[in-house]
C-alpha atoms as a PDB file:
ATOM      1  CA  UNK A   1      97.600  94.197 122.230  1.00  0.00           C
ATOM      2  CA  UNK A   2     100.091  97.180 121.530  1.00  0.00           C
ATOM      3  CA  UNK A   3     102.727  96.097 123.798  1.00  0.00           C
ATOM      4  CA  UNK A   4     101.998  91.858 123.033  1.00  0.00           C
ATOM      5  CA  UNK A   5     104.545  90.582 121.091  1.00  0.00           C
ATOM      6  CA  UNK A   6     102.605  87.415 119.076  1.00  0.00           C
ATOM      7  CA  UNK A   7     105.464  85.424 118.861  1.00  0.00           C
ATOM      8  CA  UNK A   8     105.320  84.770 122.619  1.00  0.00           C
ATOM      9  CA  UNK A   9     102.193  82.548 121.849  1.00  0.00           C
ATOM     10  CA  UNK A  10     104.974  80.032 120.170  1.00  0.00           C
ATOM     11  CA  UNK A  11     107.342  79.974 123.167  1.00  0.00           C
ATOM     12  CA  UNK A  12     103.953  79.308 125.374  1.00  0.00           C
ATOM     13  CA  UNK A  13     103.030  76.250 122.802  1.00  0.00           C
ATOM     14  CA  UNK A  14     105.940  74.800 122.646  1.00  0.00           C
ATOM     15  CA  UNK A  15     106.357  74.612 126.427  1.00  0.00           C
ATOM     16  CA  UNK A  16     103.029  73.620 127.034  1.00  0.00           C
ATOM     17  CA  UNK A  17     103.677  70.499 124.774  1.00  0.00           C
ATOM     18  CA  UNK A  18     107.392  69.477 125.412  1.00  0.00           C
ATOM     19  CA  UNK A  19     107.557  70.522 129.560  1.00  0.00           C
ATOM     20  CA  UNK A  20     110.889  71.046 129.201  1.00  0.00           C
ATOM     21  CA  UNK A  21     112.595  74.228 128.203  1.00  0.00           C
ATOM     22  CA  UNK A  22     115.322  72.929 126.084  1.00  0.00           C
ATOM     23  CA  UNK A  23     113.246  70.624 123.805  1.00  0.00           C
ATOM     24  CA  UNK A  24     110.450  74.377 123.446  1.00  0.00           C
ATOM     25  CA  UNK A  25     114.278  75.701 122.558  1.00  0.00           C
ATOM     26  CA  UNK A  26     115.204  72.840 119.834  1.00  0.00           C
ATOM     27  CA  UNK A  27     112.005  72.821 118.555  1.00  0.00           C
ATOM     28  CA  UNK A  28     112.116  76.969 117.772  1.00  0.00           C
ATOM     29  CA  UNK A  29     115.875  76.947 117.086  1.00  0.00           C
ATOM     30  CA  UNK A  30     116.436  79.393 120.381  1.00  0.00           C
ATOM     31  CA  UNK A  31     118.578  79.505 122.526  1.00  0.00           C
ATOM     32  CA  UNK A  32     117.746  77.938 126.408  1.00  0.00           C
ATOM     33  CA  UNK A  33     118.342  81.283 127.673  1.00  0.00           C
ATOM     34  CA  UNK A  34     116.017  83.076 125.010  1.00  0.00           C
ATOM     35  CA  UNK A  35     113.047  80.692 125.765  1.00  0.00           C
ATOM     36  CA  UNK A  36     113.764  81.674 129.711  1.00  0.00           C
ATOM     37  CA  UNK A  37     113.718  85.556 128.767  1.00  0.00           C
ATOM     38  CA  UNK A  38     110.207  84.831 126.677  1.00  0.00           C
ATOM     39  CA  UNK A  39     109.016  82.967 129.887  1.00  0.00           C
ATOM     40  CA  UNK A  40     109.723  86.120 131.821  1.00  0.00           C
ATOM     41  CA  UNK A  41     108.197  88.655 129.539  1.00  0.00           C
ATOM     42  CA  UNK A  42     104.955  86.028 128.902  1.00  0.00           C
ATOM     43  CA  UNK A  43     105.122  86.118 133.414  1.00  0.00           C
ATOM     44  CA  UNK A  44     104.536  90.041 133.271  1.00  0.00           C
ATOM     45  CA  UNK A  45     102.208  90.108 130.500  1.00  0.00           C
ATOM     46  CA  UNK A  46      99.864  87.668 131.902  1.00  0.00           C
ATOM     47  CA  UNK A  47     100.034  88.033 135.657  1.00  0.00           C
ATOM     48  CA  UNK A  48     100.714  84.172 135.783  1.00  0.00           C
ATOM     49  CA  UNK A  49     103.571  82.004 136.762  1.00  0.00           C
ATOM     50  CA  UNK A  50     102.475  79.937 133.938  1.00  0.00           C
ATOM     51  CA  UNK A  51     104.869  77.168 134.047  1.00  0.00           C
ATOM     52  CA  UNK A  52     105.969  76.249 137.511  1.00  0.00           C
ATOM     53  CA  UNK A  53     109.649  74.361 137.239  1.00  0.00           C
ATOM     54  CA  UNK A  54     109.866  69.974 138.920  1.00  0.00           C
ATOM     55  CA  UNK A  55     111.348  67.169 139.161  1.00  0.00           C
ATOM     56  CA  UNK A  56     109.360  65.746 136.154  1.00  0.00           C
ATOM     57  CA  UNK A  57     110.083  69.453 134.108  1.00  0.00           C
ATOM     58  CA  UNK A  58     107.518  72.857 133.733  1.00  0.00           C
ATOM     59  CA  UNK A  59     104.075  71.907 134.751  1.00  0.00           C
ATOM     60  CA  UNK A  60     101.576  73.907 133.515  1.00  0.00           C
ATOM     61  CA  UNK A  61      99.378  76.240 136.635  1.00  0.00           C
ATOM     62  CA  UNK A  62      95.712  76.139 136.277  1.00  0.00           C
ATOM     63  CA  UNK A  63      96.000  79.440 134.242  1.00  0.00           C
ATOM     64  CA  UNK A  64      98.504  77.943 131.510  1.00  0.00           C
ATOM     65  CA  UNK A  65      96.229  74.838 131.297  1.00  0.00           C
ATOM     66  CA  UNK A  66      93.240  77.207 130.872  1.00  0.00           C
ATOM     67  CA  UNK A  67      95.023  79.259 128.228  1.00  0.00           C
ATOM     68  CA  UNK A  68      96.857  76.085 125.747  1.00  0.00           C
ATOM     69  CA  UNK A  69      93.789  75.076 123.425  1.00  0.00           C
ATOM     70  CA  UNK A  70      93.050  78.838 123.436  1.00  0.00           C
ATOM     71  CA  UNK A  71      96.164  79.694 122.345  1.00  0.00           C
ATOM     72  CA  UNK A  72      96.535  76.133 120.308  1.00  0.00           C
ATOM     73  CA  UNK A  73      93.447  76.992 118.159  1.00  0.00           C
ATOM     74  CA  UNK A  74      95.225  80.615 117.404  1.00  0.00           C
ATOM     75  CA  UNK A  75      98.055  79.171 115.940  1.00  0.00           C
ATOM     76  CA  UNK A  76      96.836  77.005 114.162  1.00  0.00           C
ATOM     77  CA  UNK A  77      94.209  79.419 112.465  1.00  0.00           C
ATOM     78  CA  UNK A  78      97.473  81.371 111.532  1.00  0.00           C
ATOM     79  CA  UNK A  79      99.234  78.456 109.896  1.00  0.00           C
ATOM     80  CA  UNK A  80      96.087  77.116 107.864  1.00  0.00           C
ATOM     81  CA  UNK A  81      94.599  80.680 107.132  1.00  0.00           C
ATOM     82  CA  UNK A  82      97.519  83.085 106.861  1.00  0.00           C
ATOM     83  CA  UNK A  83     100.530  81.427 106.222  1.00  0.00           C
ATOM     84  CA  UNK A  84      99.613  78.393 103.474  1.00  0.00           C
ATOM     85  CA  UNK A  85      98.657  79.125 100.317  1.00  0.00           C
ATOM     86  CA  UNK A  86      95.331  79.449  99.212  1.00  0.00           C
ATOM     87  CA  UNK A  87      95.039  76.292  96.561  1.00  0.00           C
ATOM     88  CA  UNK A  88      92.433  76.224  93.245  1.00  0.00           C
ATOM     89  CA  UNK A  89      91.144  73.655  91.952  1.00  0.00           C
ATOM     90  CA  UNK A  90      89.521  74.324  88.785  1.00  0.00           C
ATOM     91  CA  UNK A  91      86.918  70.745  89.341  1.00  0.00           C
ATOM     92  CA  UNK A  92      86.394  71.350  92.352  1.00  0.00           C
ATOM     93  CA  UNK A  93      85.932  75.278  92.785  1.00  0.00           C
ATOM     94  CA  UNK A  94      82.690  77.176  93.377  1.00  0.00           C
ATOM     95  CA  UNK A  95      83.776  80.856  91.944  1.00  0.00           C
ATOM     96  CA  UNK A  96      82.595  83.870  90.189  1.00  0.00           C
ATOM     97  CA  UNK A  97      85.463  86.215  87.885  1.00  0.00           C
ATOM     98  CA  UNK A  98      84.828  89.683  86.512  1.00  0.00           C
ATOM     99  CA  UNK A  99      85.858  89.739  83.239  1.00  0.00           C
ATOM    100  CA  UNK A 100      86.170  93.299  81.201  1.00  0.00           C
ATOM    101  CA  UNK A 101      85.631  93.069  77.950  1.00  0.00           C
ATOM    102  CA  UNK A 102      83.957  95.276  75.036  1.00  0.00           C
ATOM    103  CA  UNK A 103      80.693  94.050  73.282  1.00  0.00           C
ATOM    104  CA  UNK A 104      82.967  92.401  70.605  1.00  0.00           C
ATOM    105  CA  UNK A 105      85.486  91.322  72.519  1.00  0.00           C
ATOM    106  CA  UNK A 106      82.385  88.828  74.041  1.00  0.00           C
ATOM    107  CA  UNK A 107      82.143  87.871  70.122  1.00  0.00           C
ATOM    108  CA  UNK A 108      85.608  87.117  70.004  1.00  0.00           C
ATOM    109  CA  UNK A 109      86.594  85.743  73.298  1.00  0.00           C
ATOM    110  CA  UNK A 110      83.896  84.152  75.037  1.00  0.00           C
ATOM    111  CA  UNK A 111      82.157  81.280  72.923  1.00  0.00           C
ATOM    112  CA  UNK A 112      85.868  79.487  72.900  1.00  0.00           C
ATOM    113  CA  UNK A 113      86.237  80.643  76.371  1.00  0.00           C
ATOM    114  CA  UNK A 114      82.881  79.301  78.312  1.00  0.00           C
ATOM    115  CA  UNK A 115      83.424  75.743  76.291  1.00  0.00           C
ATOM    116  CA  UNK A 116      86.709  75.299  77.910  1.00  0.00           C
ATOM    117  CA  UNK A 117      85.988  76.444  81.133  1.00  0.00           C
ATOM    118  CA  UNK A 118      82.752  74.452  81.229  1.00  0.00           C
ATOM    119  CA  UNK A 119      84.567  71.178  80.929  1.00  0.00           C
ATOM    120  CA  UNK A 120      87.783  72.331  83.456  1.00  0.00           C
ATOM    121  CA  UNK A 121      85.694  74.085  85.622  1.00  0.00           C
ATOM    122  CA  UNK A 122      81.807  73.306  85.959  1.00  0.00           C
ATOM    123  CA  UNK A 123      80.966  75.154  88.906  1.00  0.00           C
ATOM    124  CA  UNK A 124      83.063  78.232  87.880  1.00  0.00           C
ATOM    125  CA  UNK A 125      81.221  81.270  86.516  1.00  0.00           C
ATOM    126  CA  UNK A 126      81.914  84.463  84.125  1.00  0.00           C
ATOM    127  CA  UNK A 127      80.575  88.030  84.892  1.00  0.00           C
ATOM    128  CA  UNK A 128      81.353  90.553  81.818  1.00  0.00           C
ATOM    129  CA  UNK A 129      81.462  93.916  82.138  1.00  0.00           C
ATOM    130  CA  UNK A 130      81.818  96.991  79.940  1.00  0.00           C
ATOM    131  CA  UNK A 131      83.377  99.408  82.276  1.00  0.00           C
ATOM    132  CA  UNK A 132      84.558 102.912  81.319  1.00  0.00           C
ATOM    133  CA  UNK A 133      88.208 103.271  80.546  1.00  0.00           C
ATOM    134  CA  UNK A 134      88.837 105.750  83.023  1.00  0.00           C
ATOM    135  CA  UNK A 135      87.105 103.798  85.759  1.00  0.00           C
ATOM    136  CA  UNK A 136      88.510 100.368  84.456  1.00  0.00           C
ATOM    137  CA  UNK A 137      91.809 100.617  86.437  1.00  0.00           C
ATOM    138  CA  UNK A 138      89.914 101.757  89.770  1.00  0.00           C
ATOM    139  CA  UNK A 139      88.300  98.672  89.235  1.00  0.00           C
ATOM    140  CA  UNK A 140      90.707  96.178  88.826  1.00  0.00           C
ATOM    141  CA  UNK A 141      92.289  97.954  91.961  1.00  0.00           C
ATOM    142  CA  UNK A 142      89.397  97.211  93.865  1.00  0.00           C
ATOM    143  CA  UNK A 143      89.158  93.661  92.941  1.00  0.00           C
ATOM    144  CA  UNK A 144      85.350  94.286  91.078  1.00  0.00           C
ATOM    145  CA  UNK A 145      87.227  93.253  87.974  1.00  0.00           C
ATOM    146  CA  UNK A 146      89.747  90.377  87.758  1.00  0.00           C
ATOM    147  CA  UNK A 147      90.457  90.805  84.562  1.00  0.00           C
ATOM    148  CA  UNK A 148      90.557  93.041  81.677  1.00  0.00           C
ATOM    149  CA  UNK A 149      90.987  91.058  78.110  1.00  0.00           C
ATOM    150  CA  UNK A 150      90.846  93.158  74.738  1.00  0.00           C
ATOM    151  CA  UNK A 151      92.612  96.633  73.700  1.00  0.00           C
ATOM    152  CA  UNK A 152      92.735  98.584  76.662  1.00  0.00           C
ATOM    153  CA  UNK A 153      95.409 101.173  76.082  1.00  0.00           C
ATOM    154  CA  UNK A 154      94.789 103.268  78.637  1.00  0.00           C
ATOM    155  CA  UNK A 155      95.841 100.177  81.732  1.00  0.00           C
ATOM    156  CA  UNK A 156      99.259 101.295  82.394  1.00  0.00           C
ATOM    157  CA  UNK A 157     101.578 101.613  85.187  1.00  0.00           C
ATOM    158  CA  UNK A 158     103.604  99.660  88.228  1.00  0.00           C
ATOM    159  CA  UNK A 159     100.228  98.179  89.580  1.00  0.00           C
ATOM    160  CA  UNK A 160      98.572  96.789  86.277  1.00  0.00           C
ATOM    161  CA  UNK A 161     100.320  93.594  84.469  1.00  0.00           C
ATOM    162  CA  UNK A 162      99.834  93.213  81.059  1.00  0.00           C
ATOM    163  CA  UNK A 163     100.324  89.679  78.797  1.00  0.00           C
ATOM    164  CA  UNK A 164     100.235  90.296  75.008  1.00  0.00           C
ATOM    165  CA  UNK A 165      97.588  87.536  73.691  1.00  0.00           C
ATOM    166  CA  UNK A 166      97.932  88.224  69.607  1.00  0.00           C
ATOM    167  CA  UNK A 167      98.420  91.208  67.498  1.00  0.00           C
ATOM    168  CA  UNK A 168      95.179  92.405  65.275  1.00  0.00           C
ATOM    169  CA  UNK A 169      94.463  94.056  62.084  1.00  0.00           C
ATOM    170  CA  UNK A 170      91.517  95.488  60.322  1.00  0.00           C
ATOM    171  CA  UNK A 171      89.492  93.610  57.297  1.00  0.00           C
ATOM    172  CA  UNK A 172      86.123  94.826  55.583  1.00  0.00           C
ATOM    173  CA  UNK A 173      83.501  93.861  55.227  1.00  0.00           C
ATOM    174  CA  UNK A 174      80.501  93.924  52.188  1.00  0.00           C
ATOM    175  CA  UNK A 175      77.353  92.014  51.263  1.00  0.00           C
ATOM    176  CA  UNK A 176      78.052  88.945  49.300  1.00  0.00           C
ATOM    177  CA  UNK A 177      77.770  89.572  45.939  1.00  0.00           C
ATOM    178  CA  UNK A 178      78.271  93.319  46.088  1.00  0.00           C
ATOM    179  CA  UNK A 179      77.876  94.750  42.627  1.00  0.00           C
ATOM    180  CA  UNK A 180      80.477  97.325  42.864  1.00  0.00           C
ATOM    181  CA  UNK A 181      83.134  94.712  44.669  1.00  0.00           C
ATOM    182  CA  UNK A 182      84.802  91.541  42.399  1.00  0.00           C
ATOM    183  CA  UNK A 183      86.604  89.971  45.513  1.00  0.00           C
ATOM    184  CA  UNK A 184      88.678  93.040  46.281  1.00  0.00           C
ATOM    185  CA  UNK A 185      88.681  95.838  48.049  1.00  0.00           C
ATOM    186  CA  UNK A 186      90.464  98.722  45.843  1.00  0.00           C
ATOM    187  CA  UNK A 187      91.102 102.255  46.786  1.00  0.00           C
ATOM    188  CA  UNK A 188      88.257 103.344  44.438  1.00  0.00           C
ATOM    189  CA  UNK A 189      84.971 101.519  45.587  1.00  0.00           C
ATOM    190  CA  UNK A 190      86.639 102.400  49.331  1.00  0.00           C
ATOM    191  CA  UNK A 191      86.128 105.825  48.572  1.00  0.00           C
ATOM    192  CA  UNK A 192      82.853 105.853  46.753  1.00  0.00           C
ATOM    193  CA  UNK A 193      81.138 103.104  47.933  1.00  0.00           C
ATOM    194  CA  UNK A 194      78.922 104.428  51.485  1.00  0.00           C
ATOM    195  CA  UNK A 195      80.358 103.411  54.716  1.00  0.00           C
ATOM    196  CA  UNK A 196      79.080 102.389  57.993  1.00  0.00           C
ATOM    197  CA  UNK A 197      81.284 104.164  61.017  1.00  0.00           C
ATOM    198  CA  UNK A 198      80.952 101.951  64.736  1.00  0.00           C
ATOM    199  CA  UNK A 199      81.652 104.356  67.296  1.00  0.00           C
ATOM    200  CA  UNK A 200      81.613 101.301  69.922  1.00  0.00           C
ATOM    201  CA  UNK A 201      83.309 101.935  73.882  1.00  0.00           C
ATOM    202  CA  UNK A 202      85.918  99.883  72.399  1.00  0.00           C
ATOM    203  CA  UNK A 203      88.995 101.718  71.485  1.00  0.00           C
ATOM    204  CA  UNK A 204      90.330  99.605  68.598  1.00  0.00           C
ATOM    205  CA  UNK A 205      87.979 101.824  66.250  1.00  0.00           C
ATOM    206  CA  UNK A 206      89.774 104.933  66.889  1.00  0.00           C
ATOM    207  CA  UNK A 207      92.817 103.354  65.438  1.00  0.00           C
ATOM    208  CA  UNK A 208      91.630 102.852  61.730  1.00  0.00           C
ATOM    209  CA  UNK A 209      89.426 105.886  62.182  1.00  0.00           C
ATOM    210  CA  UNK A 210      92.646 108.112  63.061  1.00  0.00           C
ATOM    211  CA  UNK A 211      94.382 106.619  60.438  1.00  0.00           C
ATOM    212  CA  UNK A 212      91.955 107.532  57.535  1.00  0.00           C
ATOM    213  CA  UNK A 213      91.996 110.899  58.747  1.00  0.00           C
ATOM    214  CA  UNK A 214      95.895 111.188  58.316  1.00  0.00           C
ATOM    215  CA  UNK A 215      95.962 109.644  55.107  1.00  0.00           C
ATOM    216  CA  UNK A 216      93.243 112.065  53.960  1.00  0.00           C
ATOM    217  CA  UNK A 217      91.220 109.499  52.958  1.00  0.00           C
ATOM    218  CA  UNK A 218      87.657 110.720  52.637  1.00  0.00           C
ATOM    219  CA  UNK A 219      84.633 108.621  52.117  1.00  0.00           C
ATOM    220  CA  UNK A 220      80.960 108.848  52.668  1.00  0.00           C
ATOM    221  CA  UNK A 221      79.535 107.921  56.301  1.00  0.00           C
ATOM    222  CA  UNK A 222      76.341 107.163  55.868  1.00  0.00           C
ATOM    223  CA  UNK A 223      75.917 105.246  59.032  1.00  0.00           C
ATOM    224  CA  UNK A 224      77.050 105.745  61.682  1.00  0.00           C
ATOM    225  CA  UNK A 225      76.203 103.107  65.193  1.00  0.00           C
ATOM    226  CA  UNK A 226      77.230 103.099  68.905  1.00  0.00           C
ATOM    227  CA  UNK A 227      76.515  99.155  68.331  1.00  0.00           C
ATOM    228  CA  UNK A 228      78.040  96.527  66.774  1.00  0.00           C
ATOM    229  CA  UNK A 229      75.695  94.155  66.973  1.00  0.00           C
ATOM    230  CA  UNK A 230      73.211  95.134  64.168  1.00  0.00           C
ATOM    231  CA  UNK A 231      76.430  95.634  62.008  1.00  0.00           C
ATOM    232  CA  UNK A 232      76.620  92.394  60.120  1.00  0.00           C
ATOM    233  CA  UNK A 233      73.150  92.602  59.393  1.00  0.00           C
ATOM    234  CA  UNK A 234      72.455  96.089  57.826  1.00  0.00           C
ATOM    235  CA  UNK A 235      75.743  95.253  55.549  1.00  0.00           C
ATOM    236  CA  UNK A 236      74.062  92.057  54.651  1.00  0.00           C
ATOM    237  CA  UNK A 237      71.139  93.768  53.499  1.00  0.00           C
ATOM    238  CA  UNK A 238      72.567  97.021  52.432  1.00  0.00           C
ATOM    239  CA  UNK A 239      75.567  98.482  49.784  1.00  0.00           C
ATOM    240  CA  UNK A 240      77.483  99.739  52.610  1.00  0.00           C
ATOM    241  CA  UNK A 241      81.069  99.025  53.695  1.00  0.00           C
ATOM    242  CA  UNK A 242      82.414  98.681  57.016  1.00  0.00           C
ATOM    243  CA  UNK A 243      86.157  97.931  58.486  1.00  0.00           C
ATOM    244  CA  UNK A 244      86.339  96.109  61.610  1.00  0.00           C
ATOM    245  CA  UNK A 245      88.711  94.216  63.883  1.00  0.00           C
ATOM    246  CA  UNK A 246      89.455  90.898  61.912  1.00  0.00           C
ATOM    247  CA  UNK A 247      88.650  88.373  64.375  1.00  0.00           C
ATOM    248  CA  UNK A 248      84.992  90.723  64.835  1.00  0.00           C
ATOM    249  CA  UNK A 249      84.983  90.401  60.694  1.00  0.00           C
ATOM    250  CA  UNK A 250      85.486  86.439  61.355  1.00  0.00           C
ATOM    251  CA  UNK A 251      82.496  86.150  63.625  1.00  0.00           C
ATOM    252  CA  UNK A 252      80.069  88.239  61.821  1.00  0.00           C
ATOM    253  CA  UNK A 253      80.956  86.173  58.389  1.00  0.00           C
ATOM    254  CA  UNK A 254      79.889  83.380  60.587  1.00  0.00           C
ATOM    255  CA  UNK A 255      76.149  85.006  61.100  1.00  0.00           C
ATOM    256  CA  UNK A 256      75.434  87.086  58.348  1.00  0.00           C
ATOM    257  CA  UNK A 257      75.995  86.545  54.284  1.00  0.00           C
ATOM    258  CA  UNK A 258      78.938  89.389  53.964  1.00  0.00           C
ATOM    259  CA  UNK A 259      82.406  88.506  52.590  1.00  0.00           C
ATOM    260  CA  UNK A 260      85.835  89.396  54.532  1.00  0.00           C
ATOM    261  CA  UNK A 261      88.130  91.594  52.109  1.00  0.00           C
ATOM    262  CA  UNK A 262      91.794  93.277  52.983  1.00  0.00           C
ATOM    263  CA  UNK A 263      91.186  96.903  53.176  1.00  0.00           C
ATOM    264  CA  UNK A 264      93.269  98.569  50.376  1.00  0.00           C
ATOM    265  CA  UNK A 265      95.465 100.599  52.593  1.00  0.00           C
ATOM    266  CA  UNK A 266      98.096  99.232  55.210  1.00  0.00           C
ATOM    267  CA  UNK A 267      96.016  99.381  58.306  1.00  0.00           C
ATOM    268  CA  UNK A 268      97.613  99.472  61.373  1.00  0.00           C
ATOM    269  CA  UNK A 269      98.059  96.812  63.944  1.00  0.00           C
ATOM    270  CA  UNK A 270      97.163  96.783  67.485  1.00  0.00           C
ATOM    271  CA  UNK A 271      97.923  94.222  70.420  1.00  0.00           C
ATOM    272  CA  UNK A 272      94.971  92.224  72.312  1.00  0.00           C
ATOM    273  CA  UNK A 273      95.962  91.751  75.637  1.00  0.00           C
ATOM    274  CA  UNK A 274      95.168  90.420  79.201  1.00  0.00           C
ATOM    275  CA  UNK A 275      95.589  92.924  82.083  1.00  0.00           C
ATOM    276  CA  UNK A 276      95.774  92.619  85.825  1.00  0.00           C
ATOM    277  CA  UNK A 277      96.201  94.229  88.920  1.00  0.00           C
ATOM    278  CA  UNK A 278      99.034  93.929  91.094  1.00  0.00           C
ATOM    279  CA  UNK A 279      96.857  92.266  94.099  1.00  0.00           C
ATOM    280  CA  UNK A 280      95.490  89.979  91.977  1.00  0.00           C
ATOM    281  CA  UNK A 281      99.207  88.723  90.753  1.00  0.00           C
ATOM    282  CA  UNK A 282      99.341  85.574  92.955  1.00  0.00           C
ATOM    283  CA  UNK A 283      96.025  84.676  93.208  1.00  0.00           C
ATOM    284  CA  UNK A 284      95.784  80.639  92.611  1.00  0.00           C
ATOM    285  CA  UNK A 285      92.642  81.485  90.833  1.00  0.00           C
ATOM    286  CA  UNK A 286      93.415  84.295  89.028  1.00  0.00           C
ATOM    287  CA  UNK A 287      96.896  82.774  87.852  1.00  0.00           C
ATOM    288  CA  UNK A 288      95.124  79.885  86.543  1.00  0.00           C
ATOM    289  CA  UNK A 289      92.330  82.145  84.601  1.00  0.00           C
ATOM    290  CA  UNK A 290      95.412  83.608  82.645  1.00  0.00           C
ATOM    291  CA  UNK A 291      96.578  81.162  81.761  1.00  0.00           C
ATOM    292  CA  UNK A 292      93.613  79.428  79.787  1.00  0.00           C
ATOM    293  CA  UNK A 293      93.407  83.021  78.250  1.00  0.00           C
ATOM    294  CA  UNK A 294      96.630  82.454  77.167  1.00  0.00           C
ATOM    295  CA  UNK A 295      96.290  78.971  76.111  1.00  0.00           C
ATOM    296  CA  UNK A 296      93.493  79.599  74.215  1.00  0.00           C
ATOM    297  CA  UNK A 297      94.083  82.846  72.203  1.00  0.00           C
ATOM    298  CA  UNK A 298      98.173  83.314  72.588  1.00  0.00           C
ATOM    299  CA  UNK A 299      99.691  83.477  69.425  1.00  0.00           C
ATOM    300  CA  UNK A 300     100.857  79.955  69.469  1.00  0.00           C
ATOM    301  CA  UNK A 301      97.431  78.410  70.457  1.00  0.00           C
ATOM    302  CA  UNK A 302      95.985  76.008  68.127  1.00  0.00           C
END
């Protein structure tokens, strides 16, 4: 197998199936005398005349007849397996993805998400995962993760792809009917009022929580929760105030009885992306993943 040049099975094929070396040639786009040299080498290799020349053209020898479907079934495992591209079809398909996503990321992305792919794709299924940023990219590498949708900073470089989805701001968030709040968020009850601080896997929190700190804002952090699931709750039921992602503060208004009000500051802004790994690029599957991502939470989806 060293020394075996594949391409010799073709020159065998085709004279196995035309008898004739200058039809094998016209067929391959050779030369006569190129097909002859192939004969030669294929001769050596196999110990076999192989194709003995007549009257009626280049019969085949016991070996050569013995060898064709062999050789037959090889090529054609090559075209259908290696060479043509794998096809999806989202009705049809039978599939698992890896998603990556953060705790509220699921909150934000997957109720829209499963409903789609549930009519496109019935017999496709979603794994989430909340993997470590540093191991993340190790992941997606090894094809344990097809995809990584949220704020994931830290995916960069030649390998990972990256497709903005929408940019994001911060809202917060009190009971309804807060005593201290009229509909607005100033300055003043942000700074007295107590405060609930998420320190979530998720990195968008660092953002507005590095920001306070350089605008020397101080407050009172009463609270403060790895989770953001019993979030919408305790502010339901409490005085506190938290600041979230808006599309988190959209979900939890949706569960709990807290209003949404613009933080009195300029918070910053952040992009929510989709990320993948270079050996994933021009996967049928994967490709067509992205793009109901895309469709569904780009910035011009309706």
């Amino acid at each position: 197998m060293d020394n075996f040049d594949l391409n010799l099975l073709r020159i065998f094929d085709a004279l196995h199936r035309h008898g004739h070396v200058g039809r094998a040639a016209q067929e391959l786009g050779l030369s006569q005398p190129a097909i002859s040299y192939s004969l030669r080498r294929l001769r050596e290799e196999l110990g076999d005349a192989l194709f003995v020349k007549t009257r009626q053209g280049m019969e085949p020898t016991p070996r050569a007849t013995q060898l064709a479907p062999v050789i037959q079934s090889v090529l054609a495992q090559i075209r259908e397996s290696v060479l043509r591209s794998p096809g999806f079809d989202p009705a049809q398909v039978q599939r698992t993805f890896t998603i990556a996503m953060s705790d509220v990321g699921e909150m934000v992305f997957l109720p829209r998400l499963l409903h789609r792919l549930a009519t496109l794709a019935p017999g496709l299924n979603i794994t989430t995962v909340s993997t470590h940023p540093k191991a993340l990219m190790s992941a997606l590498q090894r094809s344990e993760v097809d995809l990584a949708v949220g704020y994931f900073p830290d995916l960069d470089g030649v390998d990972v792809f990256q497709q903005r989805l929408f940019r994001h701001s911060f809202v917060c968030l009190v009971r309804r009917g807060h005593p201290a709040v009229q509909g607005k968020m100033t300055k003043k009850s942000f700074t007295e009022l107590p405060h609930a601080v998420v320190q979530a896997e998720g990195r968008s929190q660092e953002i507005v929580e590095q920001y306070l700190k350089e605008q020397g804002v101080q407050r009172r952090e009463l609270l403060h929760s790895p989770h953001f699931l019993s979030i919408p709750m305790v502010i339901a039921a409490t005085d506190l105030v938290v600041t979230v992602p808006a599309a988190v503060g959209e979900v939890f208004a949706q569960i709990a009885d807290v209003a949404v009000l613009e933080p009195p500051y300029r918070m910053p802004t952040f992009d929510l992306k989709q990320h993948w790994h270079r050996s994933q690029h021009d996967d049928p599957g994967n490709r067509w993943l992205r793009g109901i991502v895309l469709e569904l939470f780009g910035e011009r989806a309706t």
